[in-house]
PDB file of N, CA and C in Angstrom:
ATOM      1  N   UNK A   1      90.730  13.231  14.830  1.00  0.00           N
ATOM      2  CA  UNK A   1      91.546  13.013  13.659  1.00  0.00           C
ATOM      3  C   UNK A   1      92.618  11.972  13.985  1.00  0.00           C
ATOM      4  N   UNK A   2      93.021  10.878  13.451  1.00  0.00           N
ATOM      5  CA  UNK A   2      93.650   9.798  13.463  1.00  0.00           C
ATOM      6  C   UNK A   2      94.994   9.984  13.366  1.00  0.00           C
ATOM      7  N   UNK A   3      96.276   9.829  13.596  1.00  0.00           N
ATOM      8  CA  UNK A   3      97.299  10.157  13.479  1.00  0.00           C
ATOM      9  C   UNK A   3      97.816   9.083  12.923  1.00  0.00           C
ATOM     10  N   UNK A   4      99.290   8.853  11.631  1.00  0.00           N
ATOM     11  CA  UNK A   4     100.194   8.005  11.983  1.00  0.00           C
ATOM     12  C   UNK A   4     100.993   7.571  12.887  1.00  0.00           C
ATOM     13  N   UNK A   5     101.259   6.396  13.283  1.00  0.00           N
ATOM     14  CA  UNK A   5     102.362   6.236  14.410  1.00  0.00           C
ATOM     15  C   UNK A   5     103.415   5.856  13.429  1.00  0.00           C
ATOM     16  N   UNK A   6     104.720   5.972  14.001  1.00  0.00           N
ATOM     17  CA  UNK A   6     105.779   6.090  13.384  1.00  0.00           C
ATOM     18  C   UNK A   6     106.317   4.770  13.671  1.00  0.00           C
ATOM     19  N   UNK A   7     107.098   4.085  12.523  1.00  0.00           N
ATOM     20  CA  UNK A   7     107.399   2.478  11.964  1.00  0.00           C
ATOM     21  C   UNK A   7     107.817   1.736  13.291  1.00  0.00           C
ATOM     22  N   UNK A   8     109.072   2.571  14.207  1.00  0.00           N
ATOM     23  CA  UNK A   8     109.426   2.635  15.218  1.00  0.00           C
ATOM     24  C   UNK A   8     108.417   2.161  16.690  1.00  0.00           C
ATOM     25  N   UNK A   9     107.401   3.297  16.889  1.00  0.00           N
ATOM     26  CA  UNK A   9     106.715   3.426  18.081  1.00  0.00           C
ATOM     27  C   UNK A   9     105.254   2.173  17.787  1.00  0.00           C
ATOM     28  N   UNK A  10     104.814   1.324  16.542  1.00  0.00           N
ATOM     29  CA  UNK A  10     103.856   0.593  16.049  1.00  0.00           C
ATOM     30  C   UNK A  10     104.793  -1.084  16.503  1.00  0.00           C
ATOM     31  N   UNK A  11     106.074  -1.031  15.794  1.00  0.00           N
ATOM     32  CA  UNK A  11     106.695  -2.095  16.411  1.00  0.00           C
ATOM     33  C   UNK A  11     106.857  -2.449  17.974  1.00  0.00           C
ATOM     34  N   UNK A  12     107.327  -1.372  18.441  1.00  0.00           N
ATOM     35  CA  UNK A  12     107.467  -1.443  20.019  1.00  0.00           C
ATOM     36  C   UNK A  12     106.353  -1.877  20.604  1.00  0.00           C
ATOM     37  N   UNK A  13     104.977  -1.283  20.031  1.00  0.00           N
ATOM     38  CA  UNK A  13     103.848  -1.425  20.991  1.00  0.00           C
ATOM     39  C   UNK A  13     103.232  -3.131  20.708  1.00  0.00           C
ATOM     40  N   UNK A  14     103.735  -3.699  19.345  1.00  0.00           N
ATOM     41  CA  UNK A  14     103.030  -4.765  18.952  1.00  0.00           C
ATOM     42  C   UNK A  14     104.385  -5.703  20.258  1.00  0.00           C
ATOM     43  N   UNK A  15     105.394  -5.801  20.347  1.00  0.00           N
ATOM     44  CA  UNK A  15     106.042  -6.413  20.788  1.00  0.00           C
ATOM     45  C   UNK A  15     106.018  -6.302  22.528  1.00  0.00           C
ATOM     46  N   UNK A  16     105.767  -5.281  23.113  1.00  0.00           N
ATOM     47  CA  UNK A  16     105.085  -4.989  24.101  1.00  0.00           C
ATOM     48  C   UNK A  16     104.262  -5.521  24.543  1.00  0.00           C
ATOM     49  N   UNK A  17     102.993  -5.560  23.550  1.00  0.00           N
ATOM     50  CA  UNK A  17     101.138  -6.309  23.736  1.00  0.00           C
ATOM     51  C   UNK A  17     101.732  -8.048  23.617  1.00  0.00           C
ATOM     52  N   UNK A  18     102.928  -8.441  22.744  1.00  0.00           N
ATOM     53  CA  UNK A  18     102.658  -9.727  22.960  1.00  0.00           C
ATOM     54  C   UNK A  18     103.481 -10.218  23.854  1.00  0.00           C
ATOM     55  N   UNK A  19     104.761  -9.780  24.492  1.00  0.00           N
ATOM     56  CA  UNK A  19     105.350 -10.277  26.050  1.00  0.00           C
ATOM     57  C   UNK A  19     104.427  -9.906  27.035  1.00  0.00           C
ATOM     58  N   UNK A  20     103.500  -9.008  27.410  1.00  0.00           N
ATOM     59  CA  UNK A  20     102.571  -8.967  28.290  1.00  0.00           C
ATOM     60  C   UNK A  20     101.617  -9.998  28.274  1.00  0.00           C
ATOM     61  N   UNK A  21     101.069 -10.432  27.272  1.00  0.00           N
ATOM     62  CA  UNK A  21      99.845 -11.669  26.916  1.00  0.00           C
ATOM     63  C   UNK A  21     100.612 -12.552  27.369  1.00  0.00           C
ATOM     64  N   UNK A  22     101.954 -12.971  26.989  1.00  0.00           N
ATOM     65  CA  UNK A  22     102.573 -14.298  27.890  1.00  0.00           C
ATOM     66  C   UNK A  22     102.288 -13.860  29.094  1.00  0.00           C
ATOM     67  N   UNK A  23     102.625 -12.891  29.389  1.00  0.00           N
ATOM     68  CA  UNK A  23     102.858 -12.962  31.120  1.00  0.00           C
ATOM     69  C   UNK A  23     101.419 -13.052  31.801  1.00  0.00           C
ATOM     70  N   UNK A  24     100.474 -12.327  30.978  1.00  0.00           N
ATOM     71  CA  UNK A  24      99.231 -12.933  31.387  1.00  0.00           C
ATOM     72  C   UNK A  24      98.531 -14.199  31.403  1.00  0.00           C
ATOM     73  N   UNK A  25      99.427 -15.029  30.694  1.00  0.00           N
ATOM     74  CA  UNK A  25      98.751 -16.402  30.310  1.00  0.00           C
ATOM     75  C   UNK A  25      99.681 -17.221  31.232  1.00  0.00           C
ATOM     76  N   UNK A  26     101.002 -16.488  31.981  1.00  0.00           N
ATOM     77  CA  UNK A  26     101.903 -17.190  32.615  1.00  0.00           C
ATOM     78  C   UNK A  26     102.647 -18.250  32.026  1.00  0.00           C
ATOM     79  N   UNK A  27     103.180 -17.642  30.306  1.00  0.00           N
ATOM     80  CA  UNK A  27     104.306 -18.476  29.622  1.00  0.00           C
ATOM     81  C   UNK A  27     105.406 -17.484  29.541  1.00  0.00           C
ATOM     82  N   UNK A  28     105.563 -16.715  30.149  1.00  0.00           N
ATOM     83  CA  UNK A  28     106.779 -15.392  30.160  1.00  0.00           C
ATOM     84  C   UNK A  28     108.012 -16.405  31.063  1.00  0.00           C
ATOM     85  N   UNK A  29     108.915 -16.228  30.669  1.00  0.00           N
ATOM     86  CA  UNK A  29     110.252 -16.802  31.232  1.00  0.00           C
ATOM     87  C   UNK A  29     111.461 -15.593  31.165  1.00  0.00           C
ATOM     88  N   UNK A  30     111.953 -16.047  32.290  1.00  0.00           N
ATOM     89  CA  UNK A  30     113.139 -14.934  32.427  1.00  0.00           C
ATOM     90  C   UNK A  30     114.038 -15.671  31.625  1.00  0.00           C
ATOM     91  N   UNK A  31     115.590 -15.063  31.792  1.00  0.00           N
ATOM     92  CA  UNK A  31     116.558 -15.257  30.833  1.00  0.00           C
ATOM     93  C   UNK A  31     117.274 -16.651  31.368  1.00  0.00           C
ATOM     94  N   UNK A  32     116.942 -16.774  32.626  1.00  0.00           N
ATOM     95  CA  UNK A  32     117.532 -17.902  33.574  1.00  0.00           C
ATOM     96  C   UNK A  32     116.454 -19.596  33.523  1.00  0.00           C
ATOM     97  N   UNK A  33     115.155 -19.125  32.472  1.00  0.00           N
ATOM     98  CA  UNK A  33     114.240 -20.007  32.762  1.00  0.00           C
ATOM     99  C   UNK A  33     113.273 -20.374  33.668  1.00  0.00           C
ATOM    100  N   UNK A  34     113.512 -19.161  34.494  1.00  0.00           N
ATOM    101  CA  UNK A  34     112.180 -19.492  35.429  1.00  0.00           C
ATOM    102  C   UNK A  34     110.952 -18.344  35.176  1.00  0.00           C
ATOM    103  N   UNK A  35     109.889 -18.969  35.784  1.00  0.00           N
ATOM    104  CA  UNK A  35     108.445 -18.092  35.114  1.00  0.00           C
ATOM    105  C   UNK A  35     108.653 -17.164  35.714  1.00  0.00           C
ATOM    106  N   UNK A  36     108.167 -16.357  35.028  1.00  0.00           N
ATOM    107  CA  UNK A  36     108.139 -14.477  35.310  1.00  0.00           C
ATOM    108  C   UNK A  36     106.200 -13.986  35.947  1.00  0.00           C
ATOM    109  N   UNK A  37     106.907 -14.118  37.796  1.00  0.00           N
ATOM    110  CA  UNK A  37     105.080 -13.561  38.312  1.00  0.00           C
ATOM    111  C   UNK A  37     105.464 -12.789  38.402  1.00  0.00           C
ATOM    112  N   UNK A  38     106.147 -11.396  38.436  1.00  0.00           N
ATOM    113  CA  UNK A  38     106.108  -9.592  39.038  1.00  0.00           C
ATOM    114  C   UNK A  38     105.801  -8.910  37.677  1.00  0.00           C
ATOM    115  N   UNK A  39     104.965  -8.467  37.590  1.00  0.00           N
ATOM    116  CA  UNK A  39     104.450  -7.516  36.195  1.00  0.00           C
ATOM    117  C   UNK A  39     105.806  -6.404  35.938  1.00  0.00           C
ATOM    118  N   UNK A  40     105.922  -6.092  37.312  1.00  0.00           N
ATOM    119  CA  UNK A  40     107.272  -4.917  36.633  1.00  0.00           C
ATOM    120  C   UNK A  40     108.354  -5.667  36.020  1.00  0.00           C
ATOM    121  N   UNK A  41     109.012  -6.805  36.342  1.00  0.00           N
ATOM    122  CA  UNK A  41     109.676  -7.589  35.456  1.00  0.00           C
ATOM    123  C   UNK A  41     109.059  -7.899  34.311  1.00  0.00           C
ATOM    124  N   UNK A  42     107.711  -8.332  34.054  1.00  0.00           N
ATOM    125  CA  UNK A  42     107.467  -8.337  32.856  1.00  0.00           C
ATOM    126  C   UNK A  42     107.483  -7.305  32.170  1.00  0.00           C
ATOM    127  N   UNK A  43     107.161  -6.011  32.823  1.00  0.00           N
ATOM    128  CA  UNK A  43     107.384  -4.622  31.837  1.00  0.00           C
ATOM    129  C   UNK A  43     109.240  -4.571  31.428  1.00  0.00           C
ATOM    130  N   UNK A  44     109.809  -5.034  32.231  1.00  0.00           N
ATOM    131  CA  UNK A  44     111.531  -4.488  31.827  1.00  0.00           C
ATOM    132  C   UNK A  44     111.831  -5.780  30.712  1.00  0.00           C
ATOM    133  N   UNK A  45     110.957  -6.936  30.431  1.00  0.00           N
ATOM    134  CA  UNK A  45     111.278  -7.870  29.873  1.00  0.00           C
ATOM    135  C   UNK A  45     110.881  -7.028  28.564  1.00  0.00           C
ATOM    136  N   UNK A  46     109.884  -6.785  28.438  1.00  0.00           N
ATOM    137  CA  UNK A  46     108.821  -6.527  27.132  1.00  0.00           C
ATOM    138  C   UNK A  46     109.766  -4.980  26.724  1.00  0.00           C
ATOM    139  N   UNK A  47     109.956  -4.415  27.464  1.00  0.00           N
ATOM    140  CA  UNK A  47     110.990  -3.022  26.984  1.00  0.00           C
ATOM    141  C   UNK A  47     112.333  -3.336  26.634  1.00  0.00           C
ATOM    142  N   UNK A  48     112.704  -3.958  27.207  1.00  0.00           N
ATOM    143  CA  UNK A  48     114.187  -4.699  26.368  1.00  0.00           C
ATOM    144  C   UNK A  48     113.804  -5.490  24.994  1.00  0.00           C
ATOM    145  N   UNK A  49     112.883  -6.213  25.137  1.00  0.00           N
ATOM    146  CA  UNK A  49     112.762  -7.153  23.955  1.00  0.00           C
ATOM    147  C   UNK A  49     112.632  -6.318  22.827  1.00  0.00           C
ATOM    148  N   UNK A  50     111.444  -5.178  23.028  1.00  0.00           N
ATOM    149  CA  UNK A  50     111.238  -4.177  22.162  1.00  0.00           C
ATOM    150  C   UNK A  50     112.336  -3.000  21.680  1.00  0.00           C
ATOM    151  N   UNK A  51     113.387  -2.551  22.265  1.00  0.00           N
ATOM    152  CA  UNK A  51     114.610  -2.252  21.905  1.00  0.00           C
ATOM    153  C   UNK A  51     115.604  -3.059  21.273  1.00  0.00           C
ATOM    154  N   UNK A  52     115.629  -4.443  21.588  1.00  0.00           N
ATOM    155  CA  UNK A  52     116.338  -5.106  20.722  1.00  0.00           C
ATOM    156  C   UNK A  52     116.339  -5.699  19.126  1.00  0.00           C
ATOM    157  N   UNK A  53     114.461  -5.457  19.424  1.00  0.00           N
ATOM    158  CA  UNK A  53     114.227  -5.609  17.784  1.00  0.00           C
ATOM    159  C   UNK A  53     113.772  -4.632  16.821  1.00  0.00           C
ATOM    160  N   UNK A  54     114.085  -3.538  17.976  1.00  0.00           N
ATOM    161  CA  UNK A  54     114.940  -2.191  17.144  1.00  0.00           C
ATOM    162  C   UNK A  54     113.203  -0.846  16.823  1.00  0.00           C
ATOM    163  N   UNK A  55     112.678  -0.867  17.998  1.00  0.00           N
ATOM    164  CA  UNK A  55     111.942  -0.063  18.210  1.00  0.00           C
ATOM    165  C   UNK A  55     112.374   0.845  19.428  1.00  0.00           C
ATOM    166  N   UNK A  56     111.871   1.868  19.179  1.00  0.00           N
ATOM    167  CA  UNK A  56     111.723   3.769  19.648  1.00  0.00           C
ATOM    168  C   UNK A  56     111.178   3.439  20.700  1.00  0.00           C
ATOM    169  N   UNK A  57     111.895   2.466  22.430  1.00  0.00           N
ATOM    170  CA  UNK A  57     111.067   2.856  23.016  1.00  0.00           C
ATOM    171  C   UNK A  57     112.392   4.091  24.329  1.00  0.00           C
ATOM    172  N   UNK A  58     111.733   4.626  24.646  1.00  0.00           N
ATOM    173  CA  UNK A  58     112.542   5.345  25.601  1.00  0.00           C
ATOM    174  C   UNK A  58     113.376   4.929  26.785  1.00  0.00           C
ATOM    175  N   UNK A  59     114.384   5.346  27.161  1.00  0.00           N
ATOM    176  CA  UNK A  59     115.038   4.780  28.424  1.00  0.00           C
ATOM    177  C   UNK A  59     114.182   5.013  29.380  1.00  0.00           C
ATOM    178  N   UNK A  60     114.885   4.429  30.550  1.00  0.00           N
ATOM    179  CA  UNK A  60     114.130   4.660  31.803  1.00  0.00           C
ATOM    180  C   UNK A  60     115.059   5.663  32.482  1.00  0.00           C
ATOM    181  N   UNK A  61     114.268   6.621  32.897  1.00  0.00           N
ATOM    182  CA  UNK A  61     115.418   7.938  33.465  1.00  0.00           C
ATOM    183  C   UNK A  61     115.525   8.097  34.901  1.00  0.00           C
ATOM    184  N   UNK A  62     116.787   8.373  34.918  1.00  0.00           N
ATOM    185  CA  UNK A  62     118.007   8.265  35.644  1.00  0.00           C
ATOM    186  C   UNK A  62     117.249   9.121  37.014  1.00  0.00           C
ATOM    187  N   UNK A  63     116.957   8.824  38.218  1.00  0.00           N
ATOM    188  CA  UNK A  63     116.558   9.444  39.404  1.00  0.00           C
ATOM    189  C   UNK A  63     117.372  10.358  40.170  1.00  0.00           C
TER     190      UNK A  63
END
């Protein structure tokens, strides 16, 4: 059975899928201008971007 995703968690994931495709195509840039090779930087890029344009994604918790 198919679920809705909520307006929130559909934005995040579309904005997510497309800073990762840069970084796969190697057009991802950090904030300083230089290319982004460490995938985990590209994940903290693509999770900020996606909070700023105001999607549900979760913090990263505190160790």
């Amino acid at each position: 059975m198919a679920t809705k995703k909520a307006a929130g968690q559909a934005k995040g994931e579309a904005k997510i899928h497309k800073v990762m495709e840069e970084h796969k195509e190697g057009k991802l840039k950090s904030g300083s201008g230089k290319k982004v090779t460490s995938r985990k930087q590209a994940v903290a890029i693509a999770l900020s971007e996606a909070r700023a344009a105001g999607a549900k994604v979760p913090r990263k918790k505190a160790s």
